[in-house]
N, C-alpha and C. Protein backbone atom coordinates (compact mmCIF):
# COMPACT_ATOMS: atom_id res chain seq x y z
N UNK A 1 9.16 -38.87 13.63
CA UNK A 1 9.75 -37.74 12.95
C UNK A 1 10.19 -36.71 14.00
N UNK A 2 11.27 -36.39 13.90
CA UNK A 2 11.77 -35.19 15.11
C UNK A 2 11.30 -33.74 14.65
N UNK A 3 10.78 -33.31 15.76
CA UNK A 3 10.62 -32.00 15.93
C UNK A 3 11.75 -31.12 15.21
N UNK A 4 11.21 -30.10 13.99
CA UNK A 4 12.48 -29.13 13.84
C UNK A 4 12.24 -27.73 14.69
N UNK A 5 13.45 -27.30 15.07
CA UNK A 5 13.69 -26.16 16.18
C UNK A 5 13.60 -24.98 15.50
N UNK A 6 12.88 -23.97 14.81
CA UNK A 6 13.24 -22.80 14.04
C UNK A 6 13.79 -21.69 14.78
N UNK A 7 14.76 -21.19 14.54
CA UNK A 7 15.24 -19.80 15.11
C UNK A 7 14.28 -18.84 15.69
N UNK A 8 14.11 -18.19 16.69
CA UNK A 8 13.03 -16.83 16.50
C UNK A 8 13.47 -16.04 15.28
N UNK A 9 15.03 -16.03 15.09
CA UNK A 9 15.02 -14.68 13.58
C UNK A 9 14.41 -15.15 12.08
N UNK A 10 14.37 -17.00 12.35
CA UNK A 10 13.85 -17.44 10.99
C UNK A 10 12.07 -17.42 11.32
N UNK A 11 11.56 -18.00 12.36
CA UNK A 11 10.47 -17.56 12.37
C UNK A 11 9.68 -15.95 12.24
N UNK A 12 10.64 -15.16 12.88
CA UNK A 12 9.88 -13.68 12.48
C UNK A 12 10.28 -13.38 10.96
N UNK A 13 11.11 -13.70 9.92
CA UNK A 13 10.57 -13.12 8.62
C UNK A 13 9.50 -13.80 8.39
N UNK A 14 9.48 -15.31 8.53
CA UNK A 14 8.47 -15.95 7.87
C UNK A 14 7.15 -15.32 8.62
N UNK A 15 7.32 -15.13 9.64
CA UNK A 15 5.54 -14.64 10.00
C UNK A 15 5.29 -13.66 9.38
N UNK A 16 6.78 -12.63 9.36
CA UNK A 16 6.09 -11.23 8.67
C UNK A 16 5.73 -11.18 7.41
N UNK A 17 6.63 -12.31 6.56
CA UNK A 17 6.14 -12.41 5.22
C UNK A 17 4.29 -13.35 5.34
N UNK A 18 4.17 -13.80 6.04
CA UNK A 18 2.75 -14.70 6.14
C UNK A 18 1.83 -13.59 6.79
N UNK A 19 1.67 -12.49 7.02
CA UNK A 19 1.09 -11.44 7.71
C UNK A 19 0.55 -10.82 6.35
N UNK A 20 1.85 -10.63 5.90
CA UNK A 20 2.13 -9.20 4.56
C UNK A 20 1.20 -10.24 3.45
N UNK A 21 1.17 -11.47 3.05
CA UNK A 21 0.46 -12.31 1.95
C UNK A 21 -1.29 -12.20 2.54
N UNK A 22 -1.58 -12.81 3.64
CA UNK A 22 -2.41 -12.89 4.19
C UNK A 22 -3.33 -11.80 4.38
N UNK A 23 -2.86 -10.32 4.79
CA UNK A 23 -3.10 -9.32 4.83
C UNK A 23 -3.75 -8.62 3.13
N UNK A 24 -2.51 -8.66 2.03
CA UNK A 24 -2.50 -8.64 0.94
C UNK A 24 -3.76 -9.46 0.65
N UNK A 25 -3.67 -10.60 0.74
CA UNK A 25 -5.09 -10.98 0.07
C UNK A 25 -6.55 -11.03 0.83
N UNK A 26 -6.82 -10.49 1.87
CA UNK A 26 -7.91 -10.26 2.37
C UNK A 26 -8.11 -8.79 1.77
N UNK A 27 -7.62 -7.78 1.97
CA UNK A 27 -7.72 -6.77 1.69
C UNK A 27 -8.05 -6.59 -0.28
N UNK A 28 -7.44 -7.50 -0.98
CA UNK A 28 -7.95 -7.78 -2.18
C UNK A 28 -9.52 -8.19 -2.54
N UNK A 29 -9.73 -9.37 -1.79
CA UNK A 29 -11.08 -9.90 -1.59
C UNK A 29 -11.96 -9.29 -1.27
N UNK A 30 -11.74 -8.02 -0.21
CA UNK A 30 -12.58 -6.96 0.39
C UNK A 30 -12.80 -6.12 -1.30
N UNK A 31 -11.62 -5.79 -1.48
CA UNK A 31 -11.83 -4.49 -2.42
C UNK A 31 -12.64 -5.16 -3.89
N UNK A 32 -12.21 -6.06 -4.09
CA UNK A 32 -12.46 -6.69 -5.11
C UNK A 32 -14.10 -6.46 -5.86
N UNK A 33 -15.23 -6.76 -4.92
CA UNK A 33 -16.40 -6.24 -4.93
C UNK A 33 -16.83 -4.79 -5.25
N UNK A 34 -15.92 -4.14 -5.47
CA UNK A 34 -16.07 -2.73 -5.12
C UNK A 34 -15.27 -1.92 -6.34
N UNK A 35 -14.47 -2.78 -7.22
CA UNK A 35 -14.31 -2.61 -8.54
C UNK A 35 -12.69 -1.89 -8.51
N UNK A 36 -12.02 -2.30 -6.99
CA UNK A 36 -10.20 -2.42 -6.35
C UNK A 36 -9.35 -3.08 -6.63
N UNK A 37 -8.63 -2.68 -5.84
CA UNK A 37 -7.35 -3.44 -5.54
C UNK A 37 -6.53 -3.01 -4.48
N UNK A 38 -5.25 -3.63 -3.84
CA UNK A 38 -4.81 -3.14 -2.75
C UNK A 38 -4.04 -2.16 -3.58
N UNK A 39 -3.36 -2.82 -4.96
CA UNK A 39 -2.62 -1.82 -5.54
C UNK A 39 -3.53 -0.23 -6.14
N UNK A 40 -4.54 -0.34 -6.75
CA UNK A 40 -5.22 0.47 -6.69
C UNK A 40 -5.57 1.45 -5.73
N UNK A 41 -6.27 1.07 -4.20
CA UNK A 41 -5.97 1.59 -3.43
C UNK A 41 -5.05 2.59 -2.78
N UNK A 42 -4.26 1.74 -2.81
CA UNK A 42 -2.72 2.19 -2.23
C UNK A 42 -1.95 3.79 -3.28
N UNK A 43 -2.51 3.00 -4.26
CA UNK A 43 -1.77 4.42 -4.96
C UNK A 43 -2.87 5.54 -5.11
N UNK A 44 -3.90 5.12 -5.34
CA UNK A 44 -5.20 6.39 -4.77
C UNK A 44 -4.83 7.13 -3.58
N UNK A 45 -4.48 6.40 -2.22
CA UNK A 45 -4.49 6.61 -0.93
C UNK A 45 -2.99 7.38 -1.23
N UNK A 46 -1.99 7.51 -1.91
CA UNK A 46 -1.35 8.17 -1.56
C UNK A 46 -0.99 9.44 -2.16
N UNK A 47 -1.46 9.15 -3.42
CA UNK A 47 -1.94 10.43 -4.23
C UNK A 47 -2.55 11.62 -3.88
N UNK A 48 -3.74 10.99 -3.12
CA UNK A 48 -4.63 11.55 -2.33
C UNK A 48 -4.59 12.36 -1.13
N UNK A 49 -3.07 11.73 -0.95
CA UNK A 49 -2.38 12.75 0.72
C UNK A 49 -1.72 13.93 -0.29
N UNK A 50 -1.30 14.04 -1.35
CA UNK A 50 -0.27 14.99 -1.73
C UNK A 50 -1.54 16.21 -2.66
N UNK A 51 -1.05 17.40 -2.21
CA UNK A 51 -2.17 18.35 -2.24
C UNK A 51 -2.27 18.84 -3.72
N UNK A 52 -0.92 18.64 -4.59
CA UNK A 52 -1.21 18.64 -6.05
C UNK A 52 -0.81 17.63 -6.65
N UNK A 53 -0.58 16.35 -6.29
CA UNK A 53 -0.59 15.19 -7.07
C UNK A 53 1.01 14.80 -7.00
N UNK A 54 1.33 13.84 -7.16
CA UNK A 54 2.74 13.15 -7.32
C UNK A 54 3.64 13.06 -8.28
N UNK A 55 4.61 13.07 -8.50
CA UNK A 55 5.60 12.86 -10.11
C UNK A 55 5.87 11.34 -9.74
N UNK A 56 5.23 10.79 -10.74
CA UNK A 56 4.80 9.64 -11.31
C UNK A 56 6.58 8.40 -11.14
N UNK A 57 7.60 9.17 -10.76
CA UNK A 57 8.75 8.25 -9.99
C UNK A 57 8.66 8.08 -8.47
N UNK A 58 8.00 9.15 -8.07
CA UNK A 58 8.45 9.37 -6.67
C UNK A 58 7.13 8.42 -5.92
N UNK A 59 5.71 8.67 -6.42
CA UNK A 59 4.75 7.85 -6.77
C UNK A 59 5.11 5.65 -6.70
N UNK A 60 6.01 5.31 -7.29
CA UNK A 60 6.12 4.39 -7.69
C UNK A 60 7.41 3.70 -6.24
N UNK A 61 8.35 5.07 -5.99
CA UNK A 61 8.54 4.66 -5.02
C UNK A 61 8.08 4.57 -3.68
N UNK A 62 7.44 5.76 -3.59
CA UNK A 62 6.57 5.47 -1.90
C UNK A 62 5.64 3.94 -2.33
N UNK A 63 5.63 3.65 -3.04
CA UNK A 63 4.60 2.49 -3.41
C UNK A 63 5.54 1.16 -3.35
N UNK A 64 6.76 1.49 -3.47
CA UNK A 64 7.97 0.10 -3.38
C UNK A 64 7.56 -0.85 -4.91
N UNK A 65 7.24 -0.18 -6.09
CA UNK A 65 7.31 -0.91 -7.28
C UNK A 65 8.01 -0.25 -8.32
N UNK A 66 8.06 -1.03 -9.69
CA UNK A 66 9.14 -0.09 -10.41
C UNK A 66 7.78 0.45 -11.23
N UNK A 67 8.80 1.39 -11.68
CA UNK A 67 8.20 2.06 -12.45
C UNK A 67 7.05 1.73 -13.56
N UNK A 68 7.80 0.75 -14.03
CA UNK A 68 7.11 0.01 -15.29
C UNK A 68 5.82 -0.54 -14.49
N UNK A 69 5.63 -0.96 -13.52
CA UNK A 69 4.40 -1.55 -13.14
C UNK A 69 3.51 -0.58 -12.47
N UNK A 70 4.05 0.16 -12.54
CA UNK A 70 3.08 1.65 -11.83
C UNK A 70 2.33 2.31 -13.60
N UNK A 71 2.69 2.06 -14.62
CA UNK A 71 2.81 2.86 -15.53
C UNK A 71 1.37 2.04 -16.16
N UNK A 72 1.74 0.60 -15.56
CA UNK A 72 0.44 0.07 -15.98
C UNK A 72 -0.52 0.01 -15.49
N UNK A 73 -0.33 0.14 -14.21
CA UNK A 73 -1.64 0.54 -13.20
C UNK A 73 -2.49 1.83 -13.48
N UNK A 74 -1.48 2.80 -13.57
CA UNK A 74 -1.73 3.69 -14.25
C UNK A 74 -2.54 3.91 -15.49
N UNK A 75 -2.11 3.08 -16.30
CA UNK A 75 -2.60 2.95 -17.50
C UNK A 75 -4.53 2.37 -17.44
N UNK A 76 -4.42 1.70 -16.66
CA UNK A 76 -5.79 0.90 -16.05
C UNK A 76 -6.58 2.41 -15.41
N UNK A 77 -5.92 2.55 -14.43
CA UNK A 77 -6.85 3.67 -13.75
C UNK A 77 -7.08 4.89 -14.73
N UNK A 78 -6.34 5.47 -15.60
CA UNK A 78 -6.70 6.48 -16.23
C UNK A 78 -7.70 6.29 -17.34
N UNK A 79 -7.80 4.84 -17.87
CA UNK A 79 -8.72 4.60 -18.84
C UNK A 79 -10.50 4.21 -17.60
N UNK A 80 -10.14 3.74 -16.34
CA UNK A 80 -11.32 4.09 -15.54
C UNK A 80 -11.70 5.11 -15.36
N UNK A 81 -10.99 6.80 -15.94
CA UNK A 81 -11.35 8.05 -15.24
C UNK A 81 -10.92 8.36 -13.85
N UNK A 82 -9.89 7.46 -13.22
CA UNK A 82 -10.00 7.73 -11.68
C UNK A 82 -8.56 8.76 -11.43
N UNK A 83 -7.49 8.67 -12.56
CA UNK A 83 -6.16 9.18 -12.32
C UNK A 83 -6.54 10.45 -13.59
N UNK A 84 -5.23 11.09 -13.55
CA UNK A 84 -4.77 12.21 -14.54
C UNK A 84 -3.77 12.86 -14.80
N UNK A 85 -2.79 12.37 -15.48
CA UNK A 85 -1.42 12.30 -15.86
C UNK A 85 -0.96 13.58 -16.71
N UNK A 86 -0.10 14.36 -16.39
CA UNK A 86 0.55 15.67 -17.00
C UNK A 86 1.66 15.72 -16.77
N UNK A 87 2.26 16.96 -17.32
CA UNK A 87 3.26 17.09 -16.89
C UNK A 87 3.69 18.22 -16.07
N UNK A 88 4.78 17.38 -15.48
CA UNK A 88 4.69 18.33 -13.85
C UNK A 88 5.43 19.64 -14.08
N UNK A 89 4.41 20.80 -13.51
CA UNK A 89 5.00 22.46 -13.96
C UNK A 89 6.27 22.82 -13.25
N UNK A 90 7.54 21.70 -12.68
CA UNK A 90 8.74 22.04 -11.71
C UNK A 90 9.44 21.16 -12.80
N UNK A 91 9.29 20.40 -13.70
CA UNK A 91 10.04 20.15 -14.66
C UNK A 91 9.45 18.87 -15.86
N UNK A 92 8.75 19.82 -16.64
CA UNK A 92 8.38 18.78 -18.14
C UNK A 92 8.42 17.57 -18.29
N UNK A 93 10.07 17.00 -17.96
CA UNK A 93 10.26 15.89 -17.97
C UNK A 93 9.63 15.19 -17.41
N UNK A 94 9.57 15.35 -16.48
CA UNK A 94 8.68 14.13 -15.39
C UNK A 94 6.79 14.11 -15.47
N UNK A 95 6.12 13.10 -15.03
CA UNK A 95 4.61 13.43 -15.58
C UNK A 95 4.40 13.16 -13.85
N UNK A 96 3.45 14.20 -13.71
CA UNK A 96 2.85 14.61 -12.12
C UNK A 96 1.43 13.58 -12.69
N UNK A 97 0.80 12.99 -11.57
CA UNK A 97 -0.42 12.10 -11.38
C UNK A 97 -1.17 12.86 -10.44
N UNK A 98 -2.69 13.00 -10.70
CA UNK A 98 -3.65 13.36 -9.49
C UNK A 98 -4.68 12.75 -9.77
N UNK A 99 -5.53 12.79 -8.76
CA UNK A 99 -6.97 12.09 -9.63
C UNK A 99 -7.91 12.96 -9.19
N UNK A 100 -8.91 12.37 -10.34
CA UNK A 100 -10.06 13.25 -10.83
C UNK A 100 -10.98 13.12 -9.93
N UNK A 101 -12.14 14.02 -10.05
CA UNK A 101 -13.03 14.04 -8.78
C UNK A 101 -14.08 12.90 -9.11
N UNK A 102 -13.77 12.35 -9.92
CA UNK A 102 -14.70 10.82 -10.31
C UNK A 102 -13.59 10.04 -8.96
N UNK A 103 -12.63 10.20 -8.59
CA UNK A 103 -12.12 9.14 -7.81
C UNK A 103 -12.20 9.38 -6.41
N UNK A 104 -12.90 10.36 -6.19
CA UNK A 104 -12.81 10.84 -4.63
C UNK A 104 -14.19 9.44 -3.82
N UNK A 105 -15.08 9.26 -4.46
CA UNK A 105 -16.20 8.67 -3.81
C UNK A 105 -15.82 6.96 -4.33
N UNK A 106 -14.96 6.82 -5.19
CA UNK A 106 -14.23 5.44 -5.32
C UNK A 106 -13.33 5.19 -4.40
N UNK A 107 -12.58 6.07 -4.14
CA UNK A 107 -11.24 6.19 -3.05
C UNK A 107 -12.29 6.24 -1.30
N UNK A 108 -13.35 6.93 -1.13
CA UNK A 108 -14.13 6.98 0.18
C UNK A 108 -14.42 5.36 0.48
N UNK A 109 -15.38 4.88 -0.18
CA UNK A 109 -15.46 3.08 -0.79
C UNK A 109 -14.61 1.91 0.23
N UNK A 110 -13.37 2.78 -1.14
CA UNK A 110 -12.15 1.30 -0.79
C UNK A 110 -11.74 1.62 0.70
N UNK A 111 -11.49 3.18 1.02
CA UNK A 111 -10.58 3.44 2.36
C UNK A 111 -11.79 2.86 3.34
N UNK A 112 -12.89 2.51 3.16
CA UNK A 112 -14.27 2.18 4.34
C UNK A 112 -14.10 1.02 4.42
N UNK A 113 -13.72 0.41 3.34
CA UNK A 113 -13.75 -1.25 3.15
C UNK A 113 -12.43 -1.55 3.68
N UNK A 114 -10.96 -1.01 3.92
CA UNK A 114 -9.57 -0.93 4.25
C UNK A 114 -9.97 -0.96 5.54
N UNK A 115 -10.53 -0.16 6.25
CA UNK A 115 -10.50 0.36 7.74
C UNK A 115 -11.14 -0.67 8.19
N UNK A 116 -12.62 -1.07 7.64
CA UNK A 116 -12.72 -2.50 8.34
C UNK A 116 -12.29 -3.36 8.54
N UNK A 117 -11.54 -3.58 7.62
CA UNK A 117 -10.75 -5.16 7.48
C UNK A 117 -9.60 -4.88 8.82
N UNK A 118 -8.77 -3.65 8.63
CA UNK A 118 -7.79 -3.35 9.88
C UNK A 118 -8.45 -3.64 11.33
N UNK A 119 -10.09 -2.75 11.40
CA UNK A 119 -10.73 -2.59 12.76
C UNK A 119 -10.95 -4.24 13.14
N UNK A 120 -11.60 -5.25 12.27
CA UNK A 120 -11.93 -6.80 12.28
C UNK A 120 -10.26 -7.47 12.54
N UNK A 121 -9.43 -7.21 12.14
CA UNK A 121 -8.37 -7.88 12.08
C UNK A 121 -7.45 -7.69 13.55
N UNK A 122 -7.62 -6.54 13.89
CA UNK A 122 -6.55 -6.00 15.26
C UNK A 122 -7.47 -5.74 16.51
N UNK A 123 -9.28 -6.48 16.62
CA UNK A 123 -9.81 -5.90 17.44
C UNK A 123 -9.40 -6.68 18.59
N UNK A 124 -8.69 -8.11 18.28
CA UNK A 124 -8.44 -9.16 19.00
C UNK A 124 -7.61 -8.39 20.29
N UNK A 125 -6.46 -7.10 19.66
CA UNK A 125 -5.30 -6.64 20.20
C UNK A 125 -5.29 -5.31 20.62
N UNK A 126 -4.93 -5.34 22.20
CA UNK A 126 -4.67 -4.06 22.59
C UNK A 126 -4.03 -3.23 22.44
N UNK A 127 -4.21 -1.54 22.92
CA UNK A 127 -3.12 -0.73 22.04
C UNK A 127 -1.72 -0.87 22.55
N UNK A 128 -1.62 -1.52 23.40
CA UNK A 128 -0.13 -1.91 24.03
C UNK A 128 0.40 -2.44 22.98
N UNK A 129 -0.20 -3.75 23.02
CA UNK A 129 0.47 -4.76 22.02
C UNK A 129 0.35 -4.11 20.55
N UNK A 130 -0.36 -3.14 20.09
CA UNK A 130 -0.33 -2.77 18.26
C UNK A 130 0.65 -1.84 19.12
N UNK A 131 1.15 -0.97 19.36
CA UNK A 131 2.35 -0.74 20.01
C UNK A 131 3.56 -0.91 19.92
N UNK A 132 3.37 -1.87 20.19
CA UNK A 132 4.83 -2.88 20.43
C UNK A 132 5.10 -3.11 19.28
N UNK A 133 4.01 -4.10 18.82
CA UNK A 133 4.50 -4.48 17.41
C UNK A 133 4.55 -3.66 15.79
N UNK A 134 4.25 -2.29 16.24
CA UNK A 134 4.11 -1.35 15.35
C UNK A 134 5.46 -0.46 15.18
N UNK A 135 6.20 -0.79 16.65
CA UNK A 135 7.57 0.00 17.20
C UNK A 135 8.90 -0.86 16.63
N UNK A 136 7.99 -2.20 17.12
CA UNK A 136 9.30 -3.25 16.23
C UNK A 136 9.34 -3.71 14.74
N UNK A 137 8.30 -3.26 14.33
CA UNK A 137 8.25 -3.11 13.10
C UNK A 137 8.75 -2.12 11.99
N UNK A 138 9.07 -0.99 12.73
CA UNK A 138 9.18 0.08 12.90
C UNK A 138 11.14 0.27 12.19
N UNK A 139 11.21 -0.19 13.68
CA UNK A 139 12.83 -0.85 13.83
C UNK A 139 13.22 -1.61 13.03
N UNK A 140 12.55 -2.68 12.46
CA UNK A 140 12.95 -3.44 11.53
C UNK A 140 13.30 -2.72 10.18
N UNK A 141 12.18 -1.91 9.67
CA UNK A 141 12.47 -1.63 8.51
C UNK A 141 13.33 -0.53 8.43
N UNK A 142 13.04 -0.06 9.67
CA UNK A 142 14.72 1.06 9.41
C UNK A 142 16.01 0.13 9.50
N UNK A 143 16.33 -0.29 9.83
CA UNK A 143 17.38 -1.33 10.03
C UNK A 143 17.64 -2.19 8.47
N UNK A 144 16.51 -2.08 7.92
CA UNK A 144 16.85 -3.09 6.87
C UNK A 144 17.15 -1.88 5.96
N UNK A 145 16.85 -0.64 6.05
CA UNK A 145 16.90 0.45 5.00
C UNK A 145 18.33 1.05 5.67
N UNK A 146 19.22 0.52 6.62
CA UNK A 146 20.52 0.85 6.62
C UNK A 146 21.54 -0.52 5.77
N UNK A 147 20.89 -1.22 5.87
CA UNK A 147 21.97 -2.42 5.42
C UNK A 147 22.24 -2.19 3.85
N UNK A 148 23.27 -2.62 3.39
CA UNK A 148 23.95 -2.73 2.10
C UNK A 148 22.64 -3.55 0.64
């Protein structure tokens, strides 16, 4: 059987997509015990940076999902007590998200259980190299956020 030759440009999506799955589901498995998710997480963790909570579009996009699937996550976390949905006082229309102080020591948890998995996963690699590949990664996605 002959050797097939892959491109470096076809091999780097595929690694990055085999990084991003791989990554994705360890970080599931971690949280999982702990009553998570990465998606859970992730939208805790960013909620959590904004000092009065998010409008529930803008939310869905720093998160790269649509709407409709944020609405159900949503829907999950607010019946756990961890979110709290209103409407946002810069315009009615839209519903602002924050979470409740039941989610601060759920959100401490998952981000302890996140950081390990990162510290176990990159201890192999020096800060040169997370560097590098943090810069070209970097590049990539700006580059892909200019294209058509």
């Amino acid at each position: 059987m002959k050797n097939l030759i892959v491109p470096a440009q076809d091999r780097f999506g595929i690694t990055v997509g085999s990084v991003h799955r791989a990554w994705h589901a360890k970080l599931n498995s971690r949280l999982r015990p702990l009553g998570g998710s990465s998606a859970k997480f992730l939208a805790m963790l960013r909620i959590s940076e904004s000092k009065n909570g998010l409008v529930q579009r803008d939310l869905a996009s720093v998160l790269t999902i649509e709407e409709s699937t944020l609405t159900r996550l949503l829907d999950r976390m607010e019946a756990d007590g961890l979110v709290r949905r209103m409407p946002s006082s810069q315009d009615r229309r839209e519903t602002c998200v924050t979470l409740t102080p039941a989610a601060r020591p759920v959100l401490k948890k998952l981000r302890a259980a996140a950081l390990k998995l990162h510290s176990e996963a990159l201890e192999p690699f020096n800060d040169a190299e997370l560097r590098s590949a943090t810069e070209l990664l970097a590049k990539v996605t700006a580059r892909l956020e200019q294209l058509p």
